[in-house]
N, C-alpha and C. Protein backbone atom coordinates (compact mmCIF):
# COMPACT_ATOMS: atom_id res chain seq x y z
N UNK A 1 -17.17 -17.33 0.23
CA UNK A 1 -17.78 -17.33 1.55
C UNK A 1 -17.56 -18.69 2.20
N UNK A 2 -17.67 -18.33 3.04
CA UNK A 2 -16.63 -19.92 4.08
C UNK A 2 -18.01 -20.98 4.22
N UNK A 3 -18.24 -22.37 4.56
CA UNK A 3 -19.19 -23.29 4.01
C UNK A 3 -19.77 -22.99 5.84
N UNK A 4 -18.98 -22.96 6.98
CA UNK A 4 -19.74 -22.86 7.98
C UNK A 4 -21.11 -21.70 7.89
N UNK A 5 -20.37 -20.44 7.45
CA UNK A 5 -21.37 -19.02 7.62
C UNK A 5 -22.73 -19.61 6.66
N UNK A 6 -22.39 -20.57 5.50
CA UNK A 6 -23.39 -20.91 4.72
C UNK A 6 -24.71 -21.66 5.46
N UNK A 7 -23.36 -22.55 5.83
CA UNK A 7 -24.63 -23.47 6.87
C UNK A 7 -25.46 -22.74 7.38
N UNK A 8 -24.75 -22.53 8.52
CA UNK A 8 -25.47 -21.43 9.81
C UNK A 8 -26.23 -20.44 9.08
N UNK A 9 -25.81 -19.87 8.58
CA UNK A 9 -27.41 -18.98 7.29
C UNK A 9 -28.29 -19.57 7.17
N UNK A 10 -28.16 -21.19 6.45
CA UNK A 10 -29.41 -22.04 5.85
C UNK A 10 -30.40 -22.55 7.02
N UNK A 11 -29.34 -22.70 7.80
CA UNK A 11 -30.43 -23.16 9.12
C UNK A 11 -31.32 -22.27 10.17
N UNK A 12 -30.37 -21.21 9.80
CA UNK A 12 -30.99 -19.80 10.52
C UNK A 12 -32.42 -19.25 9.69
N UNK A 13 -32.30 -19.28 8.43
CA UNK A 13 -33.50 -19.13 7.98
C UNK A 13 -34.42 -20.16 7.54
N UNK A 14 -33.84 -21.53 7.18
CA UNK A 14 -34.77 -22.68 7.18
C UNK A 14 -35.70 -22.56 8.77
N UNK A 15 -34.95 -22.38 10.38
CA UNK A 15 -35.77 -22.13 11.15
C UNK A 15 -36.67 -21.12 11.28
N UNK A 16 -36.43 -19.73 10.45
CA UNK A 16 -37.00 -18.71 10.58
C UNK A 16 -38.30 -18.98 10.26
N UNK A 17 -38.35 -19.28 8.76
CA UNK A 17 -39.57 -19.79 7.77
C UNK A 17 -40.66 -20.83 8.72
N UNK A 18 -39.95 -21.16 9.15
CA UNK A 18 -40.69 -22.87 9.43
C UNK A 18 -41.66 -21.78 10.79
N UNK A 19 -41.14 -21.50 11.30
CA UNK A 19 -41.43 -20.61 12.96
C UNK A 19 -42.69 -19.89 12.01
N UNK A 20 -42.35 -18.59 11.57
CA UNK A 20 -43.27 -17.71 10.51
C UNK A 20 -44.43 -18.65 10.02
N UNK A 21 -44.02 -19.35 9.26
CA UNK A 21 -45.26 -20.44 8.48
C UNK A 21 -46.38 -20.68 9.65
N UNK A 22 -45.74 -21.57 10.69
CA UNK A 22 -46.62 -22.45 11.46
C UNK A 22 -47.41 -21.06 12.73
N UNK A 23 -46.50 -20.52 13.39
CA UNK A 23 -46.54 -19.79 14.49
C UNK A 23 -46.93 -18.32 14.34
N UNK A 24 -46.45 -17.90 12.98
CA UNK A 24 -46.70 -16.72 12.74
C UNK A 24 -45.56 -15.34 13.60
N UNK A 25 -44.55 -15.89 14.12
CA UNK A 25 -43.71 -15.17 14.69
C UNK A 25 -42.19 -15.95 14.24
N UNK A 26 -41.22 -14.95 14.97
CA UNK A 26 -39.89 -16.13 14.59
C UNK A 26 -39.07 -15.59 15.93
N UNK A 27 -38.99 -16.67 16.53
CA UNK A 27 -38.41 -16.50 17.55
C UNK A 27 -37.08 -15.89 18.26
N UNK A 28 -36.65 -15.28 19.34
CA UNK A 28 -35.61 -14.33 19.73
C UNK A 28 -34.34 -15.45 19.34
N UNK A 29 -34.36 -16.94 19.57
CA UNK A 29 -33.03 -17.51 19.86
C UNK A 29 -32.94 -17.61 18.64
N UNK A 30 -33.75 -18.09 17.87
CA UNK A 30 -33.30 -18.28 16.31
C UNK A 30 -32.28 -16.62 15.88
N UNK A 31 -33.28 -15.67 15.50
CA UNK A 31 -32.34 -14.19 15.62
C UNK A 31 -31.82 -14.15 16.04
N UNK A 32 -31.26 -14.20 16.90
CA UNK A 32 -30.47 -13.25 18.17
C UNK A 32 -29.19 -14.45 18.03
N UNK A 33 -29.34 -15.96 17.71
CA UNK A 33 -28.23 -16.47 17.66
C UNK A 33 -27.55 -16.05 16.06
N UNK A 34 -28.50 -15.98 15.77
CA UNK A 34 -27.83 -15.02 13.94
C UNK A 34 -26.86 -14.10 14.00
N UNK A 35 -27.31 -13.49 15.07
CA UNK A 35 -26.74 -12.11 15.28
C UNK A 35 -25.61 -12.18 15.94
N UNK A 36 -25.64 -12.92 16.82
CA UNK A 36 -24.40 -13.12 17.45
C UNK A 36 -23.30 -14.14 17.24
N UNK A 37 -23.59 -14.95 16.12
CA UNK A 37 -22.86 -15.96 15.23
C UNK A 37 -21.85 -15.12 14.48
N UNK A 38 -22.73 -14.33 13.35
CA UNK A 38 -22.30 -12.97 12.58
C UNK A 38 -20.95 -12.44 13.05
N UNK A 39 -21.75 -12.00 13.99
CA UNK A 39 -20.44 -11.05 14.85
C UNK A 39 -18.84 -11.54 15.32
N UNK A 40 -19.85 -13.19 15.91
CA UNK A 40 -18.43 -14.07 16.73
C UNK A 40 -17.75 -14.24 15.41
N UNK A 41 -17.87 -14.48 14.35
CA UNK A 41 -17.28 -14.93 13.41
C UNK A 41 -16.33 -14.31 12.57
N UNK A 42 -16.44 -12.83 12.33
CA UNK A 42 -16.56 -11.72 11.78
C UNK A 42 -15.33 -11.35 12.34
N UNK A 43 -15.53 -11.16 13.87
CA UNK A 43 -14.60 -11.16 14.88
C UNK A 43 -13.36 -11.98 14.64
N UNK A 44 -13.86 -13.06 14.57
CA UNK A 44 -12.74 -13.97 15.16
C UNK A 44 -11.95 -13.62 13.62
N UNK A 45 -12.24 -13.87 12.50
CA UNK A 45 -11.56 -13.47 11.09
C UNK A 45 -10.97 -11.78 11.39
N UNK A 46 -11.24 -10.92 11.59
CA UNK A 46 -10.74 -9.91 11.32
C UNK A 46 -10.24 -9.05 12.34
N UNK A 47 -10.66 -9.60 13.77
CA UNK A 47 -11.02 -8.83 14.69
C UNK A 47 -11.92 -7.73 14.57
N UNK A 48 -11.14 -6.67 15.22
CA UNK A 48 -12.24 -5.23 15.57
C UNK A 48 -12.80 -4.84 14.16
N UNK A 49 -11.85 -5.02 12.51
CA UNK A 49 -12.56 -4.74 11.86
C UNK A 49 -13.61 -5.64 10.98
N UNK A 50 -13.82 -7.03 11.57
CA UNK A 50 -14.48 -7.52 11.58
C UNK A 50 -15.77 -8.07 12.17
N UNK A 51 -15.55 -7.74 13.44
CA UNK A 51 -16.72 -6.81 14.39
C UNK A 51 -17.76 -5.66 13.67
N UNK A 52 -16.75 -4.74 13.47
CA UNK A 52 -17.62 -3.69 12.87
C UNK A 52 -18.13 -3.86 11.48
N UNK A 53 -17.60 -4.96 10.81
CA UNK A 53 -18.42 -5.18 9.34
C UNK A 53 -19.53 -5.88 9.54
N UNK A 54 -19.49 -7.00 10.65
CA UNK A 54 -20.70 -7.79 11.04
C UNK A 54 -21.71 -6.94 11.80
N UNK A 55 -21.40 -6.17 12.40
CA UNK A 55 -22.44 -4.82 13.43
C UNK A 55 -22.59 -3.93 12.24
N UNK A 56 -22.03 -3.06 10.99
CA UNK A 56 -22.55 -2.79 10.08
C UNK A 56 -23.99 -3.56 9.00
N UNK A 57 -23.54 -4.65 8.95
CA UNK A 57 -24.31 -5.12 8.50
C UNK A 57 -25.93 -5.32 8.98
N UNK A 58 -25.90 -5.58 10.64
CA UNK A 58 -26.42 -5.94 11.58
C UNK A 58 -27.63 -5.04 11.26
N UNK A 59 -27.38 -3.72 11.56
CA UNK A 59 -27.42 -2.10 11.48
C UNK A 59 -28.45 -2.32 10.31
N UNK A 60 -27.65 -1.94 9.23
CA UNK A 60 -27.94 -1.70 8.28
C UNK A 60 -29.59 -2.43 7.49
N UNK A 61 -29.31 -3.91 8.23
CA UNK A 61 -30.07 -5.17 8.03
C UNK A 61 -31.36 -4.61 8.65
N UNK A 62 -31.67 -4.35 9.84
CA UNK A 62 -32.59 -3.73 11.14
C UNK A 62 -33.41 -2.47 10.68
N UNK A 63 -32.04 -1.99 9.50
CA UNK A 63 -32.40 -0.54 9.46
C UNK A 63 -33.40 -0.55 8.09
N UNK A 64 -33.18 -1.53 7.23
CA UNK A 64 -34.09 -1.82 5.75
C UNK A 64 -35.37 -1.77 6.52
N UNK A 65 -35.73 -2.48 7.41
CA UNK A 65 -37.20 -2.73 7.65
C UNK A 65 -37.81 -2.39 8.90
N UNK A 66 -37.23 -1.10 9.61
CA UNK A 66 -37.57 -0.55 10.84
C UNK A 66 -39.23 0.26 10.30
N UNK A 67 -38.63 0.76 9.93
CA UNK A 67 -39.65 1.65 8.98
C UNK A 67 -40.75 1.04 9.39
N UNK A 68 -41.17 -0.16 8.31
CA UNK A 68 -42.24 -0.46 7.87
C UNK A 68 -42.61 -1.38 9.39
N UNK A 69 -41.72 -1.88 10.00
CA UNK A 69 -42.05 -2.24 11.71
C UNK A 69 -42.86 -1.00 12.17
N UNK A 70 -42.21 0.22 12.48
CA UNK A 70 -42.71 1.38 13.65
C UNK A 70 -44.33 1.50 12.48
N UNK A 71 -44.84 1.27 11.20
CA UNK A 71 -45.72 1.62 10.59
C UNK A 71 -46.71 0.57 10.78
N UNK A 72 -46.49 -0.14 11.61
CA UNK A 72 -47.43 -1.46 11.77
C UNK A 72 -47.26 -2.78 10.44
N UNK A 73 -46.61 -2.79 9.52
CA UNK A 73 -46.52 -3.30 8.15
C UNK A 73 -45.55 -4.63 8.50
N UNK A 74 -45.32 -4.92 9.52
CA UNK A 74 -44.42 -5.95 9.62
C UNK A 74 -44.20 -6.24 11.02
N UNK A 75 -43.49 -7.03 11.59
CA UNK A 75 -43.26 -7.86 12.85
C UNK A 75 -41.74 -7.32 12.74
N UNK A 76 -41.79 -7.43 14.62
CA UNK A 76 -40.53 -7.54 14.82
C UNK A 76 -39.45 -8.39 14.48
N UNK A 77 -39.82 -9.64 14.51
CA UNK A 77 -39.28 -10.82 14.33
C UNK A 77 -38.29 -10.71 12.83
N UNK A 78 -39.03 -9.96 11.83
CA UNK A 78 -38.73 -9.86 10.27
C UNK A 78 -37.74 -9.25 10.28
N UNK A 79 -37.81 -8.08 11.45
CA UNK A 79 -36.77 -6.68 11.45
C UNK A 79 -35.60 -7.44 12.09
N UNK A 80 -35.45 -8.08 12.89
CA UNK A 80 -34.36 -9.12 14.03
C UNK A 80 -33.43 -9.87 12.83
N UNK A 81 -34.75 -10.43 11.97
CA UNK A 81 -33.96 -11.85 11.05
C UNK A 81 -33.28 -10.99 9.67
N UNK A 82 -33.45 -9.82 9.36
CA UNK A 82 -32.27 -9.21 8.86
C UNK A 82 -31.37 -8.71 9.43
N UNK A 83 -32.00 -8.45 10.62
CA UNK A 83 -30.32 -7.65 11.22
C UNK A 83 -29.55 -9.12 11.31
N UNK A 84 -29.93 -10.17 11.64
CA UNK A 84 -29.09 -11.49 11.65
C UNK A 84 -28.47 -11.81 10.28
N UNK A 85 -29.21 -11.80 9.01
CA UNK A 85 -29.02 -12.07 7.91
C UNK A 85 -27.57 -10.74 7.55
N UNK A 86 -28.09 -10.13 8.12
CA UNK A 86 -27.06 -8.71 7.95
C UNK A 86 -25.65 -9.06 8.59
N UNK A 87 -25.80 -8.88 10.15
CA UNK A 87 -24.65 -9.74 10.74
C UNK A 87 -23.69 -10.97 9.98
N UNK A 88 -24.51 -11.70 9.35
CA UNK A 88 -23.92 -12.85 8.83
C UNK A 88 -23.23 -12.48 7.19
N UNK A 89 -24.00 -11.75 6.65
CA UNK A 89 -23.30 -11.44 5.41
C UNK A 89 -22.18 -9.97 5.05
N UNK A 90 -22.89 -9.22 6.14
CA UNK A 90 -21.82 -8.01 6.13
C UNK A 90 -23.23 -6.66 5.74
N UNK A 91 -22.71 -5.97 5.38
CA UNK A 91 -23.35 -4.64 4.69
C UNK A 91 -23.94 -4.77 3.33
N UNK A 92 -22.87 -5.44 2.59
CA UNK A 92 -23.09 -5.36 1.19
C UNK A 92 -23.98 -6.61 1.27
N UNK A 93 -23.87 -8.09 1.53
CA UNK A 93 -24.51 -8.95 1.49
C UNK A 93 -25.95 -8.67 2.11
N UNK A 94 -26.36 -8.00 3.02
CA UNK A 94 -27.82 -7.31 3.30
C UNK A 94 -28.57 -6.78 2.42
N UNK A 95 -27.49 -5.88 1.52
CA UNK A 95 -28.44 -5.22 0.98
C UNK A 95 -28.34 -5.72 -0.48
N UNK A 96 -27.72 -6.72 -1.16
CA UNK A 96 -28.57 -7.66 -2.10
C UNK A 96 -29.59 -8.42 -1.62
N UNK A 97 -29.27 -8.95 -0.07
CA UNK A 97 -30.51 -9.66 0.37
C UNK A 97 -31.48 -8.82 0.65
N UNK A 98 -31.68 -8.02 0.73
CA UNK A 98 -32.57 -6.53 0.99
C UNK A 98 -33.51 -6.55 -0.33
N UNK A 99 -32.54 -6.63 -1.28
CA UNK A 99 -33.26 -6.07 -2.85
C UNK A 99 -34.12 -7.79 -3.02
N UNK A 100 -33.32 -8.48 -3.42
CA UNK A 100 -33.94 -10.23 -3.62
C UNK A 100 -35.64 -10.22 -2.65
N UNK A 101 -34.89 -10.14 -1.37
CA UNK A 101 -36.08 -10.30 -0.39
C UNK A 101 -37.48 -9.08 -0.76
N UNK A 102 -37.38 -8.23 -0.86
CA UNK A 102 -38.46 -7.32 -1.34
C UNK A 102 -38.55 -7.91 -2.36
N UNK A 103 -37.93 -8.23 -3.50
CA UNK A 103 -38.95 -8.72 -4.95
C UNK A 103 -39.64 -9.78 -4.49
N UNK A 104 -39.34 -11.04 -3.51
CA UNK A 104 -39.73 -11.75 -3.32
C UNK A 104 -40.97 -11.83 -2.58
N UNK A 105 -40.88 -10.88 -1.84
CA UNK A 105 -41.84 -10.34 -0.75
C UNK A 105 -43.04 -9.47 -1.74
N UNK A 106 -42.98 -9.14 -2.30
CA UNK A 106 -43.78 -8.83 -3.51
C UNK A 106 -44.46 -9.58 -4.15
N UNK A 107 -44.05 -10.63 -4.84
CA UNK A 107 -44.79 -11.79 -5.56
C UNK A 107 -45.21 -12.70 -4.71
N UNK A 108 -44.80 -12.84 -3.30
CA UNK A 108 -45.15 -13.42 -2.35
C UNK A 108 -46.89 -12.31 -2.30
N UNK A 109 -46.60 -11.61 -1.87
CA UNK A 109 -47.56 -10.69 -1.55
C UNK A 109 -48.74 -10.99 -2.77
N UNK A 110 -48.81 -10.38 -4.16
CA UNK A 110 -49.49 -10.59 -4.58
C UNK A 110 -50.25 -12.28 -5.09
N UNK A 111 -49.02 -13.20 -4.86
CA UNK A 111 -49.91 -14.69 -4.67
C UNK A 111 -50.92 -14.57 -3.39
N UNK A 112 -50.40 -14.33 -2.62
CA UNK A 112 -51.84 -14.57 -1.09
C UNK A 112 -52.89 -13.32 -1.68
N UNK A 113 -52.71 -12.13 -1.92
CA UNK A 113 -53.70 -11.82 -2.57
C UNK A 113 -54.61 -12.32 -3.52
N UNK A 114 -54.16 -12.68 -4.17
CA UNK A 114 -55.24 -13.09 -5.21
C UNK A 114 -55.45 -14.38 -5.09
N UNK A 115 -55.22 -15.03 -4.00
CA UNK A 115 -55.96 -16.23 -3.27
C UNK A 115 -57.01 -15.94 -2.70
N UNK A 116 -56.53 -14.55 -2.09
CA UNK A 116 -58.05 -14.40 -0.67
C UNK A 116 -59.08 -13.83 -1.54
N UNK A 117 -59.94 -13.93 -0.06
CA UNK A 117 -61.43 -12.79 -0.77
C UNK A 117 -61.24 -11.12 -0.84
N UNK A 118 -60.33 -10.54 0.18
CA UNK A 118 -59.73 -9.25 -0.45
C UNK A 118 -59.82 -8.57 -1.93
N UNK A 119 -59.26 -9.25 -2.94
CA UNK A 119 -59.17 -9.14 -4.01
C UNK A 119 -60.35 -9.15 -4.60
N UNK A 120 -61.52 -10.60 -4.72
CA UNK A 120 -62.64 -10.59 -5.28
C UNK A 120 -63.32 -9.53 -5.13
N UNK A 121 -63.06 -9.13 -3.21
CA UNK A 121 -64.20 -7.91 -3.07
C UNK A 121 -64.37 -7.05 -3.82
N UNK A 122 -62.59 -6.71 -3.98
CA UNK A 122 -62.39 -5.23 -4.19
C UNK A 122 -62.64 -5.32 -5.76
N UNK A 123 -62.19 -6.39 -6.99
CA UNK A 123 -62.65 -6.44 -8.03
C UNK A 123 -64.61 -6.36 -8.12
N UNK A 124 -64.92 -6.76 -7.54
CA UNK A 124 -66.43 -6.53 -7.19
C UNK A 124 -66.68 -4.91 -6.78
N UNK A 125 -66.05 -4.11 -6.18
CA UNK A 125 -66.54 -2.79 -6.09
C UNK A 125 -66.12 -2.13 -7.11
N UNK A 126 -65.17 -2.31 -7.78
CA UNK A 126 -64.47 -1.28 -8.65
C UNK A 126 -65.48 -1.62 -10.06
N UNK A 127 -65.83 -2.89 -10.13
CA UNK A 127 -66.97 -3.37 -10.99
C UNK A 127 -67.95 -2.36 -10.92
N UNK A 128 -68.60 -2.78 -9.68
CA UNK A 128 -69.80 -1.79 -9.27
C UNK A 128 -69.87 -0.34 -9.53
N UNK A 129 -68.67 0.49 -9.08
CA UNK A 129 -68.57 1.67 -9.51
C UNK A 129 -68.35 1.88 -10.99
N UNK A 130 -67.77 0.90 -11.51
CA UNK A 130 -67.89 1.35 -13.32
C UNK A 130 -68.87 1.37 -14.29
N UNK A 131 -70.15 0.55 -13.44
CA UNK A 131 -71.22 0.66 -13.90
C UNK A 131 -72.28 1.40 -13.49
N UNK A 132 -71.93 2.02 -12.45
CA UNK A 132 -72.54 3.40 -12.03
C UNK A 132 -72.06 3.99 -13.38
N UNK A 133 -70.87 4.27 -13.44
CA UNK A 133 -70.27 5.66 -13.65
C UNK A 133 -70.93 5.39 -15.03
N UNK A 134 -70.61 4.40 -15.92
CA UNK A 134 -71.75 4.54 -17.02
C UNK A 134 -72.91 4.49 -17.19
N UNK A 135 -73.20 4.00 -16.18
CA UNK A 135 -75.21 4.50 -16.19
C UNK A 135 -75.34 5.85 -16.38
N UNK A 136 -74.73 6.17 -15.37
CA UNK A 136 -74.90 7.37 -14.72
C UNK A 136 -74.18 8.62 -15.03
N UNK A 137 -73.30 8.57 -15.69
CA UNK A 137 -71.79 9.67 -15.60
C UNK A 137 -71.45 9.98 -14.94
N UNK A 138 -72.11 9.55 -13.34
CA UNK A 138 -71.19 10.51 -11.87
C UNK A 138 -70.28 9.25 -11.34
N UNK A 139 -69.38 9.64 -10.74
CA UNK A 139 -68.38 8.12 -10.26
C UNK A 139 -68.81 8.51 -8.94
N UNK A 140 -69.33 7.39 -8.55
CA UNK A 140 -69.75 6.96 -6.79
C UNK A 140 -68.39 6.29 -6.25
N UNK A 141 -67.69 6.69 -5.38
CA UNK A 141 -66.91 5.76 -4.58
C UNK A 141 -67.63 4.91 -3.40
N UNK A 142 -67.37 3.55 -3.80
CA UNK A 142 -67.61 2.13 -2.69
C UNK A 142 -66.71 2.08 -1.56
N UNK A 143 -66.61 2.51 -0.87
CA UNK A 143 -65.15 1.69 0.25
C UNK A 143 -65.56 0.53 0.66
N UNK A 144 -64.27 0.16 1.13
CA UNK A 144 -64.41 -1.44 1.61
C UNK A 144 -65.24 -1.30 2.50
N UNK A 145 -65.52 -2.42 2.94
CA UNK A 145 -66.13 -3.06 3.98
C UNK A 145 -65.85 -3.56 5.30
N UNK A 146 -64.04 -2.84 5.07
CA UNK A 146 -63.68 -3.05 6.37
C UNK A 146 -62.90 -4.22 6.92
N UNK A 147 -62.95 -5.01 5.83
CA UNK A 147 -62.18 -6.42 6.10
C UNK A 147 -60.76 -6.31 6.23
N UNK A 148 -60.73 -7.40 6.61
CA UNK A 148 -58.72 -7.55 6.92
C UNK A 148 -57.84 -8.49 5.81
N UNK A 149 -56.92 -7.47 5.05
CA UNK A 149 -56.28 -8.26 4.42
C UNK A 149 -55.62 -9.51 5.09
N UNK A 150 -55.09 -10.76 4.14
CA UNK A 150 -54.60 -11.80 4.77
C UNK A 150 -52.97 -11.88 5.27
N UNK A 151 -52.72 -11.98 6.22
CA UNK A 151 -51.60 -11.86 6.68
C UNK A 151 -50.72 -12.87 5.58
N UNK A 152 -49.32 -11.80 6.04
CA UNK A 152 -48.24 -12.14 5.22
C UNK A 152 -46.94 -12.81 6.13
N UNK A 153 -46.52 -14.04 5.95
CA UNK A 153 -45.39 -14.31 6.65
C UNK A 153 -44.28 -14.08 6.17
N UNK A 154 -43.08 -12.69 6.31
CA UNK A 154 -42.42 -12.09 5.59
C UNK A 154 -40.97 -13.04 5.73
N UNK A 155 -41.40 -13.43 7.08
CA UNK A 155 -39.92 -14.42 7.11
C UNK A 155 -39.60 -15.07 5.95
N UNK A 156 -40.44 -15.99 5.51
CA UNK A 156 -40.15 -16.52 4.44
C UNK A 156 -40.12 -16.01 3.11
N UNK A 157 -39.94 -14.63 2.85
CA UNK A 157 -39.75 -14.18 2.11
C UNK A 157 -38.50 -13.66 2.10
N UNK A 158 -38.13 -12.90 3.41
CA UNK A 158 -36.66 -12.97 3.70
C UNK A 158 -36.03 -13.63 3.29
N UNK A 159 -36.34 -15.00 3.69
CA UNK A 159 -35.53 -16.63 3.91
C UNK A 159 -34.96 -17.20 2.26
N UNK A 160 -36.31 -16.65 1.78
CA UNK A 160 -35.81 -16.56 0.01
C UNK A 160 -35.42 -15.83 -0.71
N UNK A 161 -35.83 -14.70 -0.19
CA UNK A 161 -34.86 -13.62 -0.88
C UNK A 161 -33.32 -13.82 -1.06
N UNK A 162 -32.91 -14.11 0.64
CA UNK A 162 -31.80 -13.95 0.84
C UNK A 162 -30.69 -15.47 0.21
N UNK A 163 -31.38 -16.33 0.35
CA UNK A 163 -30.98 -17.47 -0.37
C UNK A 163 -30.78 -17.43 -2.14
N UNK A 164 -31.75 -16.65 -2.45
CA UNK A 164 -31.64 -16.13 -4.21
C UNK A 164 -30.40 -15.47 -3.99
N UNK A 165 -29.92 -14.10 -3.04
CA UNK A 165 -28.93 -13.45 -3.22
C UNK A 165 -27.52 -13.81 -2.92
N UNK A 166 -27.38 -14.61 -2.01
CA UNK A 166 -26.54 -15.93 -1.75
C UNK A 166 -25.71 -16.37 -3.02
N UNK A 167 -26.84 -17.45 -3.41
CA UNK A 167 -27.04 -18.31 -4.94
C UNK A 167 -26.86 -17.24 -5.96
N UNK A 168 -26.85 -15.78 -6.28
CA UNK A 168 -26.33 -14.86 -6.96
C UNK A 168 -25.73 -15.54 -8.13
N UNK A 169 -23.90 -14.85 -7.03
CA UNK A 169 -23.03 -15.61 -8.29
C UNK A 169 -22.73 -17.16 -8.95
N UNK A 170 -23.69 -17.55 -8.59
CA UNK A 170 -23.85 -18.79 -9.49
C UNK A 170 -24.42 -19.00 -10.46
N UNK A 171 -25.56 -18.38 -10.84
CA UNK A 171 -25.64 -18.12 -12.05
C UNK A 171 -25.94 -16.86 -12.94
């Protein structure tokens, strides 16, 4: 992989993260210059069928995490910075960064969980109901209380995912 596309990756998601962390969003120019880096580049190496490997990718990138966008589970911004990450690596490079980024996004996930009070609560009700259920033999269900889990900044989970999948063949 050529050392420019590297760069322009590292900085594309070093800005992503940093935006996500502080702001809680990641901004259109950061993406959108991803996306159109990808492409110019892609282009300029292959032409038309290098166009269409960088717009495959693009696609494909947009298309991992539309889903869980239209389901409320994520930001736009997350869905943008793969289709960029996509653009820039192709099809196939998305979707190792696809796989990396979800494991990452996972253990990401369960660290802020079991930081917040989410967790205590809910270990506190499931408590509660187990000692019904042996007092008692009937199982009472507790529901929450309604609280809001703690937001997740997925960018940076992206940002590492995709950098693990990158860093791949190296070791």
């Amino acid at each position: 992989m050529d050392y420019f596309l590297l760069i322009f990756l590292a900085v594309v998601l070093f800005l992503a993260a940093v935006f996500d962390l502080r702001q809680r969003r990641i901004p259109n120019a950061v993406t959108f210059s991803g996306m159109a880096s990808g492409l110019i580049y892609w282009s300029y190496l292959n032409g038309v069928d290098g166009f269409l490997h960088g717009a495959g990718g693009l696609f494909l990138g947009s298309g991992f995490l539309i889903l869980f966008y239209l389901m409320g589970g994520m930001g736009a911004g997350d869905v943008k910075l793969m289709g960029a990450v996509g653009s820039l690596l192709g099809p196939q490079g998305v979707f190792h960064a696809f796989l990396y980024s979800a494991v990452v996004g996972g253990v990401y996930a369960l660290f802020v969980l079991a930081r917040s009070k989410a967790l205590k609560q809910a270990a506190g009700r499931y408590r509660q109901m187990a000692r019904c259920y042996l007092g008692t033999g009937q199982f009472i269900y507790i529901p929450p209380d309604g609280g809001t889990l703690p937001p997740l900044c997925y960018g940076l989970a992206i940002s590492l995912g995709t950098i693990l999948s990158v860093l791949r063949p190296l070791y």
